[in-house]
C-alpha atoms as a PDB file:
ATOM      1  CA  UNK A   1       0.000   0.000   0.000  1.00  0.00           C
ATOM      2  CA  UNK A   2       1.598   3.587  -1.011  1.00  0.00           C
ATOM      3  CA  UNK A   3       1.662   5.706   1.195  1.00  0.00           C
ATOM      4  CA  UNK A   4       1.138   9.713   0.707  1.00  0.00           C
ATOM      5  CA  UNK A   5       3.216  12.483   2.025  1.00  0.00           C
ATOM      6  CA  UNK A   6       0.897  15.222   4.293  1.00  0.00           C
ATOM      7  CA  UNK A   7       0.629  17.624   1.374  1.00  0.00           C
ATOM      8  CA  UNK A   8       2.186  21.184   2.182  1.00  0.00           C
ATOM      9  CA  UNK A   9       1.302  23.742  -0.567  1.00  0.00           C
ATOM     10  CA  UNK A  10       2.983  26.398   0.467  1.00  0.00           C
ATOM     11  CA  UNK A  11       6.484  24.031   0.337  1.00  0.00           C
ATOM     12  CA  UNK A  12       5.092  23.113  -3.245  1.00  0.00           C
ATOM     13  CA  UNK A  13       4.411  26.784  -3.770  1.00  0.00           C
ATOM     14  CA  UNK A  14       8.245  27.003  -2.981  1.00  0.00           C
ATOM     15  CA  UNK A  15       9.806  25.053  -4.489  1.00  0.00           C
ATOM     16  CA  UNK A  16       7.761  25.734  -7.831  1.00  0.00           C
ATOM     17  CA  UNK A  17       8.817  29.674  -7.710  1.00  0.00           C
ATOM     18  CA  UNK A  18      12.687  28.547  -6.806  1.00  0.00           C
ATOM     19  CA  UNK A  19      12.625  26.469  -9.743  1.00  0.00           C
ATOM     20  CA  UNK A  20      10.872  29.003 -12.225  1.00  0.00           C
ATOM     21  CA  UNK A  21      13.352  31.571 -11.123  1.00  0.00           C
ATOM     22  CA  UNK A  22      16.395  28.959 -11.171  1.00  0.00           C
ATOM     23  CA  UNK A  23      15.364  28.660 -14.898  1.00  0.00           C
ATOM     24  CA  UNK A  24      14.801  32.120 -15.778  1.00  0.00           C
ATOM     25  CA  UNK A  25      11.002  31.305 -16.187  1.00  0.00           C
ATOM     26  CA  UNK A  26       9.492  34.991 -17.637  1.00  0.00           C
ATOM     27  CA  UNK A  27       6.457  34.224 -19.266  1.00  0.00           C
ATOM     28  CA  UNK A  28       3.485  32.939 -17.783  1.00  0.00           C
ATOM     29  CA  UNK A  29       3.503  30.199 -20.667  1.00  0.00           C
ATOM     30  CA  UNK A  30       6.535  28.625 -19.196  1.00  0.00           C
ATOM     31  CA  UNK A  31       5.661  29.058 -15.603  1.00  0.00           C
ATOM     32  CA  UNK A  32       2.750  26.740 -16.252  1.00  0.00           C
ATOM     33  CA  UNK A  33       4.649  24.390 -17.737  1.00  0.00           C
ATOM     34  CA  UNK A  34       6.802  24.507 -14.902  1.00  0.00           C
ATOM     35  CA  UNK A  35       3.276  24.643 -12.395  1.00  0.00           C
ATOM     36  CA  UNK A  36       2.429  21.228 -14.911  1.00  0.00           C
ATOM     37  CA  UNK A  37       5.733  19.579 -14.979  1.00  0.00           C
ATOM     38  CA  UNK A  38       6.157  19.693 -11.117  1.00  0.00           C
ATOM     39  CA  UNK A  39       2.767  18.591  -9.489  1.00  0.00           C
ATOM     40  CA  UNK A  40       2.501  15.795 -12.129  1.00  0.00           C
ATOM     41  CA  UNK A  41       6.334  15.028 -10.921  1.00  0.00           C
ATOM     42  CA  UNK A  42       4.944  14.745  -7.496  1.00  0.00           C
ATOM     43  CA  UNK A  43       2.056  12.726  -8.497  1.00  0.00           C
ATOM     44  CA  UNK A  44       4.461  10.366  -9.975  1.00  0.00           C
ATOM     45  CA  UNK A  45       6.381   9.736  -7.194  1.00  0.00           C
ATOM     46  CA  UNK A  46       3.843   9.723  -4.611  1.00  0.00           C
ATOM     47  CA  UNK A  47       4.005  12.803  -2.924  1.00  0.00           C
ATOM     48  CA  UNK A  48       0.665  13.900  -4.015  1.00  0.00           C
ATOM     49  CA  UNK A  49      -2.333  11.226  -4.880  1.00  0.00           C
ATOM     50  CA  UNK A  50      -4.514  10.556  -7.517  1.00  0.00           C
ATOM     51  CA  UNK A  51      -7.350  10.736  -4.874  1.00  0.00           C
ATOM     52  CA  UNK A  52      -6.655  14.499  -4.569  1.00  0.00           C
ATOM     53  CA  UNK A  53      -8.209  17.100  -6.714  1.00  0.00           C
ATOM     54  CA  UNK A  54      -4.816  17.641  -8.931  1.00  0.00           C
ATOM     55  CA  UNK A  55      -6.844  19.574 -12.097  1.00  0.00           C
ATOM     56  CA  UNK A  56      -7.771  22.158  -8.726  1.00  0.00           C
ATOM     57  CA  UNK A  57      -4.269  22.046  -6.730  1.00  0.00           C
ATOM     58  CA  UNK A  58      -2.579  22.941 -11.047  1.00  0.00           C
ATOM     59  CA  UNK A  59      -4.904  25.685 -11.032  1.00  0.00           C
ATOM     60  CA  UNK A  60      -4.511  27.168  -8.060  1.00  0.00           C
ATOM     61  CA  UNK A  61      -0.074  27.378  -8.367  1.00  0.00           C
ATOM     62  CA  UNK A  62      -1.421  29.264 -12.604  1.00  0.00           C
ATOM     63  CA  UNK A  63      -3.501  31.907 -10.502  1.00  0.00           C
ATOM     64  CA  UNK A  64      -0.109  32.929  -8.430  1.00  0.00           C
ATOM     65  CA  UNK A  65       1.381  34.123 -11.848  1.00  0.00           C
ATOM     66  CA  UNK A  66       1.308  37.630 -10.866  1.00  0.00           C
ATOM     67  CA  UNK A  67       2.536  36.566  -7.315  1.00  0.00           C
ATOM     68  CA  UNK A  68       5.394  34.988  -8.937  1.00  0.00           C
ATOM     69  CA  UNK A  69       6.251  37.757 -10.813  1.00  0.00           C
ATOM     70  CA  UNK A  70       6.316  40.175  -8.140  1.00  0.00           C
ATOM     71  CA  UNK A  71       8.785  38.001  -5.815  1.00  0.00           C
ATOM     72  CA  UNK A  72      11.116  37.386  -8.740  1.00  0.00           C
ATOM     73  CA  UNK A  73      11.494  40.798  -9.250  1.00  0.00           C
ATOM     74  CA  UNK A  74       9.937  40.425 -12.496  1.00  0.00           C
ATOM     75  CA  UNK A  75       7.419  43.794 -11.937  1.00  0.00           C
END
Protein backbone atom coordinates (compact mmCIF):
# COMPACT_ATOMS: atom_id res chain seq x y z
CA UNK A 1 0.00 0.00 0.00
CA UNK A 2 1.60 3.59 -1.01
CA UNK A 3 1.66 5.71 1.19
CA UNK A 4 1.14 9.71 0.71
CA UNK A 5 3.22 12.48 2.02
CA UNK A 6 0.90 15.22 4.29
CA UNK A 7 0.63 17.62 1.37
CA UNK A 8 2.19 21.18 2.18
CA UNK A 9 1.30 23.74 -0.57
CA UNK A 10 2.98 26.40 0.47
CA UNK A 11 6.48 24.03 0.34
CA UNK A 12 5.09 23.11 -3.25
CA UNK A 13 4.41 26.78 -3.77
CA UNK A 14 8.24 27.00 -2.98
CA UNK A 15 9.81 25.05 -4.49
CA UNK A 16 7.76 25.73 -7.83
CA UNK A 17 8.82 29.67 -7.71
CA UNK A 18 12.69 28.55 -6.81
CA UNK A 19 12.62 26.47 -9.74
CA UNK A 20 10.87 29.00 -12.22
CA UNK A 21 13.35 31.57 -11.12
CA UNK A 22 16.39 28.96 -11.17
CA UNK A 23 15.36 28.66 -14.90
CA UNK A 24 14.80 32.12 -15.78
CA UNK A 25 11.00 31.31 -16.19
CA UNK A 26 9.49 34.99 -17.64
CA UNK A 27 6.46 34.22 -19.27
CA UNK A 28 3.48 32.94 -17.78
CA UNK A 29 3.50 30.20 -20.67
CA UNK A 30 6.54 28.63 -19.20
CA UNK A 31 5.66 29.06 -15.60
CA UNK A 32 2.75 26.74 -16.25
CA UNK A 33 4.65 24.39 -17.74
CA UNK A 34 6.80 24.51 -14.90
CA UNK A 35 3.28 24.64 -12.39
CA UNK A 36 2.43 21.23 -14.91
CA UNK A 37 5.73 19.58 -14.98
CA UNK A 38 6.16 19.69 -11.12
CA UNK A 39 2.77 18.59 -9.49
CA UNK A 40 2.50 15.79 -12.13
CA UNK A 41 6.33 15.03 -10.92
CA UNK A 42 4.94 14.75 -7.50
CA UNK A 43 2.06 12.73 -8.50
CA UNK A 44 4.46 10.37 -9.98
CA UNK A 45 6.38 9.74 -7.19
CA UNK A 46 3.84 9.72 -4.61
CA UNK A 47 4.00 12.80 -2.92
CA UNK A 48 0.66 13.90 -4.01
CA UNK A 49 -2.33 11.23 -4.88
CA UNK A 50 -4.51 10.56 -7.52
CA UNK A 51 -7.35 10.74 -4.87
CA UNK A 52 -6.65 14.50 -4.57
CA UNK A 53 -8.21 17.10 -6.71
CA UNK A 54 -4.82 17.64 -8.93
CA UNK A 55 -6.84 19.57 -12.10
CA UNK A 56 -7.77 22.16 -8.73
CA UNK A 57 -4.27 22.05 -6.73
CA UNK A 58 -2.58 22.94 -11.05
CA UNK A 59 -4.90 25.68 -11.03
CA UNK A 60 -4.51 27.17 -8.06
CA UNK A 61 -0.07 27.38 -8.37
CA UNK A 62 -1.42 29.26 -12.60
CA UNK A 63 -3.50 31.91 -10.50
CA UNK A 64 -0.11 32.93 -8.43
CA UNK A 65 1.38 34.12 -11.85
CA UNK A 66 1.31 37.63 -10.87
CA UNK A 67 2.54 36.57 -7.32
CA UNK A 68 5.39 34.99 -8.94
CA UNK A 69 6.25 37.76 -10.81
CA UNK A 70 6.32 40.18 -8.14
CA UNK A 71 8.78 38.00 -5.82
CA UNK A 72 11.12 37.39 -8.74
CA UNK A 73 11.49 40.80 -9.25
CA UNK A 74 9.94 40.42 -12.50
CA UNK A 75 7.42 43.79 -11.94
Amino acid sequence: MTEYITFDQEALWAEIAEQCASEGVATQESFNEMVDEIVNERLGVGELSPDQNIDRIIESFKQRWPRYQQESGQL
